[in-house]
N, C-alpha and C. Protein backbone atom coordinates (compact mmCIF):
# COMPACT_ATOMS: atom_id res chain seq x y z
N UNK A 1 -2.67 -12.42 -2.31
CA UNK A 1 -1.93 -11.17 -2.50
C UNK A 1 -0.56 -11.49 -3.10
N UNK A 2 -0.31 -10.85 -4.25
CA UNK A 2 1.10 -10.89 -4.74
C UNK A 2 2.27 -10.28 -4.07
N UNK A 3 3.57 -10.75 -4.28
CA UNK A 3 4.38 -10.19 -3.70
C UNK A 3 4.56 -8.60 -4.15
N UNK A 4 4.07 -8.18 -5.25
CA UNK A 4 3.95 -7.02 -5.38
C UNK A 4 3.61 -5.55 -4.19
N UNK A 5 2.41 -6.41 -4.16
CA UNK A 5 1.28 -5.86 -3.62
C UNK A 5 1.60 -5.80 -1.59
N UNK A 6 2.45 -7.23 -1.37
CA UNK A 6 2.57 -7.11 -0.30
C UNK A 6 3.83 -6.34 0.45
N UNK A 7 4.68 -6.33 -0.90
CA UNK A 7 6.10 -5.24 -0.52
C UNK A 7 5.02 -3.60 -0.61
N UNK A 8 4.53 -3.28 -1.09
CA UNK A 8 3.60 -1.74 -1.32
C UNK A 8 3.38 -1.73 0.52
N UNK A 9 2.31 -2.96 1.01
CA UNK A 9 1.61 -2.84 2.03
C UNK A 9 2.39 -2.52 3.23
N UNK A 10 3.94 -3.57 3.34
CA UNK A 10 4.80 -3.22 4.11
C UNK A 10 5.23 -2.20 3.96
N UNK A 11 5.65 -0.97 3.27
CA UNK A 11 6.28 0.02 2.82
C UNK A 11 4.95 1.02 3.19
N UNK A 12 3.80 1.55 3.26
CA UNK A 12 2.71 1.83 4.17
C UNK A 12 2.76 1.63 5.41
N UNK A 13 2.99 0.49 5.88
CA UNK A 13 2.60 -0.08 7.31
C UNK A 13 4.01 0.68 7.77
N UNK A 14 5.43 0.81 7.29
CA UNK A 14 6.53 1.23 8.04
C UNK A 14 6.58 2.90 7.44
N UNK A 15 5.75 3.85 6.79
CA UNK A 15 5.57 5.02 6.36
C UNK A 15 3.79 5.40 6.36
N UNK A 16 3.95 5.75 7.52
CA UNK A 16 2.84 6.03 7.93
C UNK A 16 2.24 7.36 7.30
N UNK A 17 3.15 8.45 7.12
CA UNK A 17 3.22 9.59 6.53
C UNK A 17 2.13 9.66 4.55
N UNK A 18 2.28 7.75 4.00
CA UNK A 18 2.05 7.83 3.31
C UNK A 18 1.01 7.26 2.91
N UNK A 19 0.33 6.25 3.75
CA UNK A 19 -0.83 5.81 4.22
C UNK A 19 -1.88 5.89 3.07
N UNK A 20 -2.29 7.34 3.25
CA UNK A 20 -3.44 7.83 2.11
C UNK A 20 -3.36 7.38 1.17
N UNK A 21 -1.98 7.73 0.84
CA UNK A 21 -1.72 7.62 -0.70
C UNK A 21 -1.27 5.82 -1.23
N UNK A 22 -1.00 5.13 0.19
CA UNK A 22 -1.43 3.51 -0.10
C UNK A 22 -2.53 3.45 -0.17
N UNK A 23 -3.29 3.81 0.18
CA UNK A 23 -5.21 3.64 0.25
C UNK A 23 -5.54 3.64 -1.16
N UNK A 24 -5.38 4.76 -1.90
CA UNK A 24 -5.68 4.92 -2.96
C UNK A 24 -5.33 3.82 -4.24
N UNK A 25 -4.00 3.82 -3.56
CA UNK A 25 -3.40 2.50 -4.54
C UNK A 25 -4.10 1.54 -4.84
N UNK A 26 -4.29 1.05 -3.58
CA UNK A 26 -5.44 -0.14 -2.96
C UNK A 26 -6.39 -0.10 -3.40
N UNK A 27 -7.60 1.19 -3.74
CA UNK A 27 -8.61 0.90 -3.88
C UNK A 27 -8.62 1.52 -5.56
N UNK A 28 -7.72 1.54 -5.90
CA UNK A 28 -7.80 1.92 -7.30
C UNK A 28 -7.59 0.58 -7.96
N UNK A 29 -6.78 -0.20 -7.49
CA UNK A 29 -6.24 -1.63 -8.11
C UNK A 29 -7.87 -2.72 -7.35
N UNK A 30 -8.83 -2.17 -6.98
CA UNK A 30 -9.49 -3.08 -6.56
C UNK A 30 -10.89 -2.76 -6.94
């Protein structure tokens, strides 16, 4: 995992509110 990817994951994990919309990120880049 790039540091990219792992600043996104932390920024999800501490905004929970936005979750979904990390999901998507995630499974769009995958």
């Amino acid at each position: 995992m790039n540091m990219f990817s792992f600043e996104i994951s932390e920024t999800c994990l501490r905004n929970l509110t936005v979750l979904d919309a990390c999901s998507l990120f995630f499974m769009e880049r995958t």
